[in-house]
N, C-alpha and C. Protein backbone atom coordinates (compact mmCIF):
# COMPACT_ATOMS: atom_id res chain seq x y z
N UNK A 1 4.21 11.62 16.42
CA UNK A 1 3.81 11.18 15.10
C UNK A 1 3.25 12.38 14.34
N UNK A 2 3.68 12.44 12.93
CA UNK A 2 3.27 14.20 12.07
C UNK A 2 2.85 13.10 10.87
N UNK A 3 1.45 12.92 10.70
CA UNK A 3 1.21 12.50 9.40
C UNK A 3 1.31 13.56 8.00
N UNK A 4 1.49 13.09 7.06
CA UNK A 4 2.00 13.74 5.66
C UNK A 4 1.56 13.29 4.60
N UNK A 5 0.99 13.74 3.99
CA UNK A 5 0.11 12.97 2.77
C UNK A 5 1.18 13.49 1.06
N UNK A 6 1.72 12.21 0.47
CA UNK A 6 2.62 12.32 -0.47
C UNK A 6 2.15 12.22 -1.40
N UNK A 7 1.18 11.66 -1.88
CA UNK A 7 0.49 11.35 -2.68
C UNK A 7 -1.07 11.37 -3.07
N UNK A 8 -1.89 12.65 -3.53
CA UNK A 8 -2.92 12.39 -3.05
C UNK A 8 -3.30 11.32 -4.46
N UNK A 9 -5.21 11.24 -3.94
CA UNK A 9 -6.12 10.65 -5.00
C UNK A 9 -5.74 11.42 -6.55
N UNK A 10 -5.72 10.40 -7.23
CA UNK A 10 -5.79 11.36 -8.56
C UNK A 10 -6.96 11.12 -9.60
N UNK A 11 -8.38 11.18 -9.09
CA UNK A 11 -9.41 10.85 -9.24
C UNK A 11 -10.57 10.86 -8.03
N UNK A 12 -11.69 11.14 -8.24
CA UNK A 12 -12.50 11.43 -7.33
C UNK A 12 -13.29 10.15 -7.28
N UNK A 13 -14.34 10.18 -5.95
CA UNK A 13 -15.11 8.93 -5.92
C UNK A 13 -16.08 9.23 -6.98
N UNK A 14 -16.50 10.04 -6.84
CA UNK A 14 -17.26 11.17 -8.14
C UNK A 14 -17.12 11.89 -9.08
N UNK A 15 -17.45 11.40 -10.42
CA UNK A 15 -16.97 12.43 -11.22
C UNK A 15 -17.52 13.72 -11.41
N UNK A 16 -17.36 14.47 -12.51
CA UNK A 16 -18.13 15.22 -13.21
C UNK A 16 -18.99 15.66 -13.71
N UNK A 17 -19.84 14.09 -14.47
CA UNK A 17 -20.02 14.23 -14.89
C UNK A 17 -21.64 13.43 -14.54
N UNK A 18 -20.76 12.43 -13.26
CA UNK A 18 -22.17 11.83 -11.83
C UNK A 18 -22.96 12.79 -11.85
N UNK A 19 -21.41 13.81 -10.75
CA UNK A 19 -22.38 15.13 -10.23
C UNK A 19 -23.24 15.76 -10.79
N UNK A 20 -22.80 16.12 -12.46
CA UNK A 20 -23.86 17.09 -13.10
C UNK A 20 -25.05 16.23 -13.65
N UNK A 21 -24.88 15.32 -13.67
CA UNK A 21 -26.10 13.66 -13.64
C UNK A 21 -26.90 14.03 -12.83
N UNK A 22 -26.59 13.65 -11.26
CA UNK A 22 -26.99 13.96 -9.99
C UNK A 22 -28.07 15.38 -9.80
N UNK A 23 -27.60 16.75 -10.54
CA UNK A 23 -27.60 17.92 -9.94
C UNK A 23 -28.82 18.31 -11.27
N UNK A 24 -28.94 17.19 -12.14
CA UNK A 24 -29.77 17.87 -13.54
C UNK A 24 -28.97 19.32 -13.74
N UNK A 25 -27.97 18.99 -14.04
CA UNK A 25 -27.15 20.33 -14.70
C UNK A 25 -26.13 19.67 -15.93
N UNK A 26 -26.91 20.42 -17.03
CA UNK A 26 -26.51 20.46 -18.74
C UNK A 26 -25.39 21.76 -18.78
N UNK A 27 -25.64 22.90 -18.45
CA UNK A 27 -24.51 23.27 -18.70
C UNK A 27 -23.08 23.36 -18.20
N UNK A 28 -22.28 24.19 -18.74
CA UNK A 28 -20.93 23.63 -17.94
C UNK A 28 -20.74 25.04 -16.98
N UNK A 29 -21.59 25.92 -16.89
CA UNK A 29 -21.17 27.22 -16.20
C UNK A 29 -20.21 27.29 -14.45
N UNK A 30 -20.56 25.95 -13.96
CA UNK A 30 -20.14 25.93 -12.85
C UNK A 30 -19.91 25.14 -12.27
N UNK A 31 -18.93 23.99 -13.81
CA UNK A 31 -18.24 22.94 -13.48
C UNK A 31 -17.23 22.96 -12.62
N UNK A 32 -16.07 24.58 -12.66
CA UNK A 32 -15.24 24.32 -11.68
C UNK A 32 -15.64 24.52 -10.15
N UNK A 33 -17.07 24.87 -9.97
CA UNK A 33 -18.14 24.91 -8.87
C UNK A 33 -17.78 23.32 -7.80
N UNK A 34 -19.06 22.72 -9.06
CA UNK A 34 -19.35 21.37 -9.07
C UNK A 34 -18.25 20.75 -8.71
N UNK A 35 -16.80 20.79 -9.48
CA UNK A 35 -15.64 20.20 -9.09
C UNK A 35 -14.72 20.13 -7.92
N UNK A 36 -15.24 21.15 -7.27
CA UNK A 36 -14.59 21.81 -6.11
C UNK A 36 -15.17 21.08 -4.75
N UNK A 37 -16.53 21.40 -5.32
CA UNK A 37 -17.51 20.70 -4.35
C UNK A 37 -17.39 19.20 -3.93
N UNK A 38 -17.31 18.88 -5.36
CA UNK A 38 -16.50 16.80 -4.85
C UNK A 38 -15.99 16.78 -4.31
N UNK A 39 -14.27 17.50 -4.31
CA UNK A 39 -13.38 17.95 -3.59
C UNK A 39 -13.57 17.42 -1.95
N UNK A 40 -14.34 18.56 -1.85
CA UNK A 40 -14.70 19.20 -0.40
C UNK A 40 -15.22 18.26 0.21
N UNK A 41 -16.26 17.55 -0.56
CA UNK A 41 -17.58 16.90 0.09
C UNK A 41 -16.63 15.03 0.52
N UNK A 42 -15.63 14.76 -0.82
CA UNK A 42 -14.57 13.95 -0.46
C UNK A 42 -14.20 13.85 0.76
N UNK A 43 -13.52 15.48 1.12
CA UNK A 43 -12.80 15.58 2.00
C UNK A 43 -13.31 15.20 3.73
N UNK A 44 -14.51 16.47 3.53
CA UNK A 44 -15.02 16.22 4.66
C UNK A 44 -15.74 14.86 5.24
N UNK A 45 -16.53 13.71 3.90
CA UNK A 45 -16.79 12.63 4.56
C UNK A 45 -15.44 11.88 5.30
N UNK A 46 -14.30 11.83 4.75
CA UNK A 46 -13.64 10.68 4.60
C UNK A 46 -12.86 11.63 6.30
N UNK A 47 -13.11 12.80 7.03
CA UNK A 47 -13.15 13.04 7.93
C UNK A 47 -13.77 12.40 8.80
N UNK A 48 -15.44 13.04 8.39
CA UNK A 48 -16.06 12.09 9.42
C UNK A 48 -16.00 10.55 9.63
N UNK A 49 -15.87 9.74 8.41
CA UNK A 49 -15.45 8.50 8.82
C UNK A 49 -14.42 8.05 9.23
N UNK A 50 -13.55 8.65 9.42
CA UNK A 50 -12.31 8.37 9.36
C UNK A 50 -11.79 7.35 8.70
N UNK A 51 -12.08 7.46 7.22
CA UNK A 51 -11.35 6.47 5.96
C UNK A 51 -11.41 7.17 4.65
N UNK A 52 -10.27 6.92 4.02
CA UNK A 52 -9.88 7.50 2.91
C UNK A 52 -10.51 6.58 1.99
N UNK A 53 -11.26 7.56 0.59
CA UNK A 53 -12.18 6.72 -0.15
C UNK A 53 -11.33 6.20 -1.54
N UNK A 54 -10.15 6.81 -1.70
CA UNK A 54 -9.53 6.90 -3.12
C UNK A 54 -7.89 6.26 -2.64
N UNK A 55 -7.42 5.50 -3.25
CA UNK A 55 -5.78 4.84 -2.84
C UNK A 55 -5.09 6.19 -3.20
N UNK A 56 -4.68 6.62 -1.97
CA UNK A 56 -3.84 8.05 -1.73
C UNK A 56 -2.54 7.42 -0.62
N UNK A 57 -1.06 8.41 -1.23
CA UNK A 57 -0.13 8.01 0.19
C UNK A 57 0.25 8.67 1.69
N UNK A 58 0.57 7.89 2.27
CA UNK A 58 0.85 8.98 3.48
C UNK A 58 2.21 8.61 3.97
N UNK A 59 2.92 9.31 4.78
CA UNK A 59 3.96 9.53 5.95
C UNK A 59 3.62 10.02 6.93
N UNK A 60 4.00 9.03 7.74
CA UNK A 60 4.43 9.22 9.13
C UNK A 60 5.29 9.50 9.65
N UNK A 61 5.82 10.59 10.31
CA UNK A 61 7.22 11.16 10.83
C UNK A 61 7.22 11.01 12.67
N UNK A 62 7.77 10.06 12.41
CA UNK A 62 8.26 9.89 14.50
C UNK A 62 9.82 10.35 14.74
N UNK A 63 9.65 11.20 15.90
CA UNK A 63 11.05 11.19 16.19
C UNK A 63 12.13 9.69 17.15
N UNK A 64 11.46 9.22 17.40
CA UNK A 64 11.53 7.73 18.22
C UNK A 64 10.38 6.87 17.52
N UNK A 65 10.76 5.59 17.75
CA UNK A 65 9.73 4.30 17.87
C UNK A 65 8.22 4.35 19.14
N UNK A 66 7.52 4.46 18.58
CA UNK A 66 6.63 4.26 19.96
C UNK A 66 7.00 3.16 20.94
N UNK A 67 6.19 3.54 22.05
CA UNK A 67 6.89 2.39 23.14
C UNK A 67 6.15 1.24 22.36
N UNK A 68 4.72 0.89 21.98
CA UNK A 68 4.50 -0.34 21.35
C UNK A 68 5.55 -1.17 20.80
N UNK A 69 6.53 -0.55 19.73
CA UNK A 69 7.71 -1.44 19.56
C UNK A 69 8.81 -2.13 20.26
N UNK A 70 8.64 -1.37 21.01
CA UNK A 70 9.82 -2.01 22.06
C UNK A 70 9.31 -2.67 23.08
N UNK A 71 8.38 -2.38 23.42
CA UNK A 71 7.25 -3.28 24.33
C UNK A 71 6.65 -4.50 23.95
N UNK A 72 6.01 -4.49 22.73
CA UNK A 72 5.43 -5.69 22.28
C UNK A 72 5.66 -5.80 20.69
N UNK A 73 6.47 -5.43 20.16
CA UNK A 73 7.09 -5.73 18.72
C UNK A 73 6.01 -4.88 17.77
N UNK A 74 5.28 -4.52 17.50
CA UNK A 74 4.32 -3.60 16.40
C UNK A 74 4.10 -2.20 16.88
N UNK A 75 3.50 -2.07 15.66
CA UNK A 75 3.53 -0.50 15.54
C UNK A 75 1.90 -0.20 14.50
N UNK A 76 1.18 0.58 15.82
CA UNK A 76 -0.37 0.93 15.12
C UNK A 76 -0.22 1.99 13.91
N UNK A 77 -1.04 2.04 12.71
CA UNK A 77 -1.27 2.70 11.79
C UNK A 77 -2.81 3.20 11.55
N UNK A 78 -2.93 3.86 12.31
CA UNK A 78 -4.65 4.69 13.00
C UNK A 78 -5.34 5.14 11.28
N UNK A 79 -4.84 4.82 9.98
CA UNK A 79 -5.18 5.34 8.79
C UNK A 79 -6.17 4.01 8.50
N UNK A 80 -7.25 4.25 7.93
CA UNK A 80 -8.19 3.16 6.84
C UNK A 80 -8.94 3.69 5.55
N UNK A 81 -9.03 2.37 4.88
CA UNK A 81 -8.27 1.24 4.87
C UNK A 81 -7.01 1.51 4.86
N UNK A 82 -6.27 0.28 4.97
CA UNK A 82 -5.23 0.39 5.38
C UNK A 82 -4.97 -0.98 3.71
N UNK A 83 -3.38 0.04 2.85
CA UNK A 83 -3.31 -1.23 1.68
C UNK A 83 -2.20 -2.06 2.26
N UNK A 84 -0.95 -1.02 1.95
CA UNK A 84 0.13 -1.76 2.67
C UNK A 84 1.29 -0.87 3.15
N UNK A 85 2.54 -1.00 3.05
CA UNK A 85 3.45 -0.13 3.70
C UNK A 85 4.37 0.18 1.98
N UNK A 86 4.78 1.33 2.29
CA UNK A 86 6.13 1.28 0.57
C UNK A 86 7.36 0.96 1.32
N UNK A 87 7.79 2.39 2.24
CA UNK A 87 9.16 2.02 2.46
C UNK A 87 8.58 2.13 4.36
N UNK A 88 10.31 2.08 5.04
CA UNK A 88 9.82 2.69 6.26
C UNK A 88 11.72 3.07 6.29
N UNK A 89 11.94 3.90 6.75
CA UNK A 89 13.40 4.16 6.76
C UNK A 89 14.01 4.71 8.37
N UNK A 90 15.00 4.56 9.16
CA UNK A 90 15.34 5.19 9.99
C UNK A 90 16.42 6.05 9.54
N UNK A 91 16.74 7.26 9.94
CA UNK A 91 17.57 7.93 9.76
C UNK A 91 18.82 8.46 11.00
N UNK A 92 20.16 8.23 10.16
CA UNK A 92 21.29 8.44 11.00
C UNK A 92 21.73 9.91 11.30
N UNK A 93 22.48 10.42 12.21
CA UNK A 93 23.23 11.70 12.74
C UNK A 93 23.33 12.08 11.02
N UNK A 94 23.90 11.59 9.80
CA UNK A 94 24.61 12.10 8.86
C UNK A 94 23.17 12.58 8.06
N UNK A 95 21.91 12.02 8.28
CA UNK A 95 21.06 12.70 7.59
C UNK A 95 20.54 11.38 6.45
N UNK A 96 21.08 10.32 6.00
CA UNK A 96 20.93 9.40 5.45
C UNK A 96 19.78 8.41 6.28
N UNK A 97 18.32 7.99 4.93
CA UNK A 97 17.88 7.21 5.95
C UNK A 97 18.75 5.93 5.59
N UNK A 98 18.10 4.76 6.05
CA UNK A 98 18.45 3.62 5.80
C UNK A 98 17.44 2.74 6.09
N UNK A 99 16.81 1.87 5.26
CA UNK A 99 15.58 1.18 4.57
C UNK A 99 15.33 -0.03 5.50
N UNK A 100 14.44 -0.29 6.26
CA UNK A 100 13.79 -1.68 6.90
C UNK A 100 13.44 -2.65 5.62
N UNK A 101 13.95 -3.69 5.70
CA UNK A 101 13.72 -4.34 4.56
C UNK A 101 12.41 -4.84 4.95
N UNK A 102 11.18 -5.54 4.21
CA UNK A 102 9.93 -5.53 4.08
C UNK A 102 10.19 -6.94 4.73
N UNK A 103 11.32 -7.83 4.72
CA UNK A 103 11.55 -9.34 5.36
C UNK A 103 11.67 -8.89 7.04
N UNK A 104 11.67 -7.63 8.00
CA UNK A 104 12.03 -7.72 8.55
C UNK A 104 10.72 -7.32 9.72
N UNK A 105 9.25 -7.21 8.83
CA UNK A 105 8.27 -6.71 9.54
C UNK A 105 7.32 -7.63 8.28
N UNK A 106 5.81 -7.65 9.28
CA UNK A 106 4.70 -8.12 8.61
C UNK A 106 3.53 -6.64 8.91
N UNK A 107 2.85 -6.36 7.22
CA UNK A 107 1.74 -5.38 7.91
C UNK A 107 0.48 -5.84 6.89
N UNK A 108 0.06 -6.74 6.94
CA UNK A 108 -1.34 -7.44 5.93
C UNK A 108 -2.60 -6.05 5.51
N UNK A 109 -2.66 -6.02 4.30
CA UNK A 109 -3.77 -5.34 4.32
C UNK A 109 -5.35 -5.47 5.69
N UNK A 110 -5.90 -4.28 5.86
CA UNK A 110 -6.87 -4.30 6.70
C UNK A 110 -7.77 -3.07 6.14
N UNK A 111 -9.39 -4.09 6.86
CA UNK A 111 -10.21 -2.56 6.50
C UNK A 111 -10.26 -1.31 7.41
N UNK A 112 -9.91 -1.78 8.88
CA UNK A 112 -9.19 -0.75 9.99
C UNK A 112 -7.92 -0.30 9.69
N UNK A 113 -7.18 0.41 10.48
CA UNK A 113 -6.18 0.80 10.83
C UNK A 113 -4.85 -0.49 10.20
N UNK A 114 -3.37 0.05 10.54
CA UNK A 114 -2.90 -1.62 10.08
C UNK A 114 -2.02 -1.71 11.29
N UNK A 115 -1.51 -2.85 12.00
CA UNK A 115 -1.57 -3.49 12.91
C UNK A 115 0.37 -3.81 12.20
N UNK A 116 1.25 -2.89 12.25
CA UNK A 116 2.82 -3.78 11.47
C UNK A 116 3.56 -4.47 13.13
N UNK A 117 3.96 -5.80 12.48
CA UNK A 117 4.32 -6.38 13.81
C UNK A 117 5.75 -6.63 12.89
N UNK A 118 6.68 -6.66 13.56
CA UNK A 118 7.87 -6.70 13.75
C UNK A 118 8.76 -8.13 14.21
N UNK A 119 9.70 -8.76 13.07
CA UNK A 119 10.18 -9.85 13.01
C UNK A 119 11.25 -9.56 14.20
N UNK A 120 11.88 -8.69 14.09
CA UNK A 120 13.08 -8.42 15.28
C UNK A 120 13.29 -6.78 15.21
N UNK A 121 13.72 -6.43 16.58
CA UNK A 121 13.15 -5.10 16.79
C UNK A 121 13.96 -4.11 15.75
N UNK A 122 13.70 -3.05 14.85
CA UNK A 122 13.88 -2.56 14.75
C UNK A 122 15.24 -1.00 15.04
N UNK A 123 15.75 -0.63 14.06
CA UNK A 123 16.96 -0.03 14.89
C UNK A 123 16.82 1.43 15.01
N UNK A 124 16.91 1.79 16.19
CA UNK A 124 16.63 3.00 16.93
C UNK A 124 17.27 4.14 16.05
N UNK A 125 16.31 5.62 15.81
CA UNK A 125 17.22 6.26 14.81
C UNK A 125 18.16 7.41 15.57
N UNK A 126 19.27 7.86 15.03
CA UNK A 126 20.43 8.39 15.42
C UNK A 126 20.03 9.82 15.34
N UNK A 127 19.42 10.09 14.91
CA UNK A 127 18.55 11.56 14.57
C UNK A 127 17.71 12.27 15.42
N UNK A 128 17.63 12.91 16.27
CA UNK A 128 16.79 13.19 17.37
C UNK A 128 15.14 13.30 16.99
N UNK A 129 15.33 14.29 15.66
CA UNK A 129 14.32 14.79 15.36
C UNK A 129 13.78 14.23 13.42
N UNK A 130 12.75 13.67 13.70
CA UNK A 130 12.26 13.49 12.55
C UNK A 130 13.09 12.13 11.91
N UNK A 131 13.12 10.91 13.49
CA UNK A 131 14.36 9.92 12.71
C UNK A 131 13.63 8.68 12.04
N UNK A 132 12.10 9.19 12.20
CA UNK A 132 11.92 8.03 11.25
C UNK A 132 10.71 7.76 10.36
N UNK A 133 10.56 7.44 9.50
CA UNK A 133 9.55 7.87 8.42
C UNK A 133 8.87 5.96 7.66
N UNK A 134 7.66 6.52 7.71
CA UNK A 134 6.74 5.23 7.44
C UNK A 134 5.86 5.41 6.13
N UNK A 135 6.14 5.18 5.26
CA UNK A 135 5.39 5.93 3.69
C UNK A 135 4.70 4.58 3.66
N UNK A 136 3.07 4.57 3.55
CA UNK A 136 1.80 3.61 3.12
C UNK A 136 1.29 4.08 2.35
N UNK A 137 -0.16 2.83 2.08
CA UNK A 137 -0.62 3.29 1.00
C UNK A 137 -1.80 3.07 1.81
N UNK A 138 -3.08 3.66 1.38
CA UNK A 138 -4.82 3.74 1.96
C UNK A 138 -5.54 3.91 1.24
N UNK A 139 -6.79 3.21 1.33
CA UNK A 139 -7.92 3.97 0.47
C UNK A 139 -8.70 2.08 0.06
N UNK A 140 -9.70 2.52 -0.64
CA UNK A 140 -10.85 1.60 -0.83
C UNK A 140 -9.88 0.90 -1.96
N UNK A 141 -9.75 2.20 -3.23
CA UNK A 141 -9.00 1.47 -4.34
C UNK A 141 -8.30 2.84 -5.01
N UNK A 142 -8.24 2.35 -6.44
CA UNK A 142 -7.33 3.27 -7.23
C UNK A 142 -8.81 3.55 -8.03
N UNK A 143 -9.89 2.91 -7.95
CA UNK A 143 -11.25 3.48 -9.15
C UNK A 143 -12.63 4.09 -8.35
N UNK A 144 -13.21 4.80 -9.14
CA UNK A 144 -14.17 5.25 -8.13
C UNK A 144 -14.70 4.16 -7.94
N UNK A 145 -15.26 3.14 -8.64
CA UNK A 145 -16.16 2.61 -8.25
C UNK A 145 -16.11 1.64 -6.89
N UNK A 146 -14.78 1.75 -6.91
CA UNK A 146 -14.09 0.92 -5.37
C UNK A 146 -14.20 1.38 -4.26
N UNK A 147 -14.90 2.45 -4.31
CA UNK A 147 -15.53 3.08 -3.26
C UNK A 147 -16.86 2.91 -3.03
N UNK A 148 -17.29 2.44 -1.65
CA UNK A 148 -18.58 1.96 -1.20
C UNK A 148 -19.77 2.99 -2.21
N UNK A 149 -20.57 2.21 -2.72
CA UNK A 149 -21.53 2.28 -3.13
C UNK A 149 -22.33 4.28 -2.43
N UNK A 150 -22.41 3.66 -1.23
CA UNK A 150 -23.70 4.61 -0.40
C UNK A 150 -22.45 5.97 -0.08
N UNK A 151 -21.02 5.66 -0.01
CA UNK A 151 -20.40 6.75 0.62
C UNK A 151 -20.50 7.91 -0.79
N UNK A 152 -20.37 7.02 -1.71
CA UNK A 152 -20.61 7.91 -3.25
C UNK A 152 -22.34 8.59 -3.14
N UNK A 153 -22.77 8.03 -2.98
CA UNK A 153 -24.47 8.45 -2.98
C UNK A 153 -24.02 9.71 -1.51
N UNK A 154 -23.42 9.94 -0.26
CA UNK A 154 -23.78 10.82 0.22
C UNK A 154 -22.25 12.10 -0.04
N UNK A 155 -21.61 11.50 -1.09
CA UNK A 155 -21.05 13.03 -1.80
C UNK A 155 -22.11 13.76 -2.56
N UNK A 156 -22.54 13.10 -3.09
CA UNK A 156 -23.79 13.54 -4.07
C UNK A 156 -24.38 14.24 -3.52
N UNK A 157 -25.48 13.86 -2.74
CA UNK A 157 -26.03 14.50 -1.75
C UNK A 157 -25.40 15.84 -1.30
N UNK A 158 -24.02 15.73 -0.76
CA UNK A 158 -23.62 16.81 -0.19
C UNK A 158 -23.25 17.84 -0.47
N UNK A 159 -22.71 17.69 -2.14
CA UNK A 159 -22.65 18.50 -3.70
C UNK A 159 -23.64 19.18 -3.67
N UNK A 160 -25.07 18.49 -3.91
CA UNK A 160 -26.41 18.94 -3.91
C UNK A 160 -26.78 20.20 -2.68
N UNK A 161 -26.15 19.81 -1.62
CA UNK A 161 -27.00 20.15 -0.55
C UNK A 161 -26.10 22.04 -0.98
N UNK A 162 -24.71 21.46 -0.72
CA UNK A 162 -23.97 23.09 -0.46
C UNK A 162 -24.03 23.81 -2.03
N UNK A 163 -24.19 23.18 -3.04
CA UNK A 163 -24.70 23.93 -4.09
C UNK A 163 -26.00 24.84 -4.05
N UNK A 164 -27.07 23.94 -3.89
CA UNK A 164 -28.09 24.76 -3.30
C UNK A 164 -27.86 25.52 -2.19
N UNK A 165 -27.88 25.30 -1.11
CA UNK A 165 -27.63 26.41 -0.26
C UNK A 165 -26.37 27.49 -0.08
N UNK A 166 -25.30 27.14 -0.33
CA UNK A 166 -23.98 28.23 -0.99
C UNK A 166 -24.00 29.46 0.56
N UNK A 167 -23.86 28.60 1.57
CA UNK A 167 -23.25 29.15 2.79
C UNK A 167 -24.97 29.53 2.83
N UNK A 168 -25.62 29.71 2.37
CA UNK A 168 -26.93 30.38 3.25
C UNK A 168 -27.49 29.63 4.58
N UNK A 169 -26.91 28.58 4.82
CA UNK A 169 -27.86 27.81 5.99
C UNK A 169 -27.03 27.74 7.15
N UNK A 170 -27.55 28.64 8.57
CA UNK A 170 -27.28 28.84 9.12
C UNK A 170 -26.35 27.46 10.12
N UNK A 171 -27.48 26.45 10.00
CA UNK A 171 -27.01 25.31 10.36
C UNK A 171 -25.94 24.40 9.52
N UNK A 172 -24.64 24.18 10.23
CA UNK A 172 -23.23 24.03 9.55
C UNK A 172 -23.03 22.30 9.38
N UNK A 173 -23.93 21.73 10.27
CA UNK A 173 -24.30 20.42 10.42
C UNK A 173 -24.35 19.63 8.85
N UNK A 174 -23.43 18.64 8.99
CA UNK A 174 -23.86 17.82 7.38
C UNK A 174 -25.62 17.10 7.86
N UNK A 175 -26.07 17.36 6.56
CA UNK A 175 -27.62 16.73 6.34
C UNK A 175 -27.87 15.46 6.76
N UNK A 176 -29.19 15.39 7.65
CA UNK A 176 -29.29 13.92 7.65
C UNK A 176 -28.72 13.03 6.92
N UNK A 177 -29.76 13.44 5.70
CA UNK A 177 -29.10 11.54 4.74
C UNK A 177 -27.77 11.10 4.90
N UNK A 178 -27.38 12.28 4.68
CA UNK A 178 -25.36 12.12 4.41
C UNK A 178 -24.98 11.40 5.59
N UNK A 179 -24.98 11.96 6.58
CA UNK A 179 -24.98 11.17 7.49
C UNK A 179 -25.19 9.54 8.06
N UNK A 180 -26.32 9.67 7.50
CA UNK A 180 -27.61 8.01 7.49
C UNK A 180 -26.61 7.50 6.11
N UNK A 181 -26.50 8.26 5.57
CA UNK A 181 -25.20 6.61 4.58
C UNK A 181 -24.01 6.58 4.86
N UNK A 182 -23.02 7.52 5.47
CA UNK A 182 -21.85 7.86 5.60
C UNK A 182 -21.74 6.58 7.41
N UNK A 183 -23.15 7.05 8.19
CA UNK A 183 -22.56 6.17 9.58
C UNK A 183 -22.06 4.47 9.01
N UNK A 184 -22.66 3.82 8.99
CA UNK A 184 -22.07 2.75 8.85
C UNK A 184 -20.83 2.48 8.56
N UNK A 185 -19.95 3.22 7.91
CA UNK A 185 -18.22 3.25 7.71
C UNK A 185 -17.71 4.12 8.63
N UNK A 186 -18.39 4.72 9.46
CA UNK A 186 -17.90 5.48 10.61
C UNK A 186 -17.38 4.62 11.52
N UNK A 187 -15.61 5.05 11.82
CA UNK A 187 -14.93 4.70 12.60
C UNK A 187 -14.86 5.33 13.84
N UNK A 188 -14.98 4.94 15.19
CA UNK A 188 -15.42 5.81 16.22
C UNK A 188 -13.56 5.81 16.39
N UNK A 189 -13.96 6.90 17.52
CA UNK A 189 -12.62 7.18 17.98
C UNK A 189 -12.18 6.23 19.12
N UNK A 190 -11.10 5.79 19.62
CA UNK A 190 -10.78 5.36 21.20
C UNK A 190 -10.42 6.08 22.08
N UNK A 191 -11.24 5.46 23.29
CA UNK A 191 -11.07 6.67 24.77
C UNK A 191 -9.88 7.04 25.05
């Protein structure tokens, strides 16, 4: 499995204009600072939780079906939230994919991972390498504000923190607080 992100957020959980709210900063000297920093601070929570805060797309590239499909009809999607699926295509020797129709699998929105179970099995792709591709959609929403409340309060924070300090702190560790609001949407890993 090679995940691929097609689509990112095109909007932050945070704006601009939060942050410079947040930071008591009137001027604009180091908005593309500030901007960068959302960025980042985006990035790295939605790491540690393992959930995407903004409706962004992804691909999945398998060269085979996992054994789950052929074993017990579904196929795990380890991304959250989880919205829904766009396409899923297998691809033949000639290079052509060819489209799973959406009648031929169920994948319900979830706030975990998504769980696609399979009406009848699926057809094996002819392609050795790269035969089959799963394009979804993830994320809280398409607006900031559809993003948890507290996960927005510890971008802020984290804006704050690496603005002020600007690599000086030896310790690389995200800050308590961030942390203390970010755990609760923390998805642990499985053994």
């Amino acid at each position: 499995m090679r995940p691929m992100l097609i689509g990112a957020p095109v909007i932050e959980p945070v704006s601009l204009s939060e942050a410079k709210s947040w930071l008591r900063e009137d001027a604009s000297d180091e908005d593309q600072l500030i901007q960068a920093l959302i960025v980042s601070a985006r990035m790295t929570l939605e790491a540690y939780t393992r959930r995407f805060f903004i409706t962004q797309s992804w691909r999945l590239v398998y060269d085979a079906w996992p054994r789950s499909v052929a074993a017990q009809s579904f196929l795990l999607i380890p991304f959250a939230p989880f919205l829904s699926i766009v396409a899923m295509r297998v691809y033949g020797v000639d290079g052509v994919g060819a489209d799973i129709a959406a009648s031929n699998y169920h994948a319900p929105a979830s706030d975990e991972g998504a769980r696609v179970s399979f009406l009848a099995a699926p057809p094996p792709p002819s392609r050795k390498v790269d035969g089959i591709e799963v394009d979804f959609t993830v994320g809280y929403g398409a607006l900031a504000n559809e993003t948890p409340e507290p996960l927005r309060r510890a971008i802020m924070l984290l804006v704050a923190h690496w603005r002020e300090k600007r690599g000086d702190d030896a310790n690389d560790a995200l800050p308590n607080a961030v942390m203390q609001l970010a755990a609760p949407f923390r998805r642990r890993r499985l053994a």
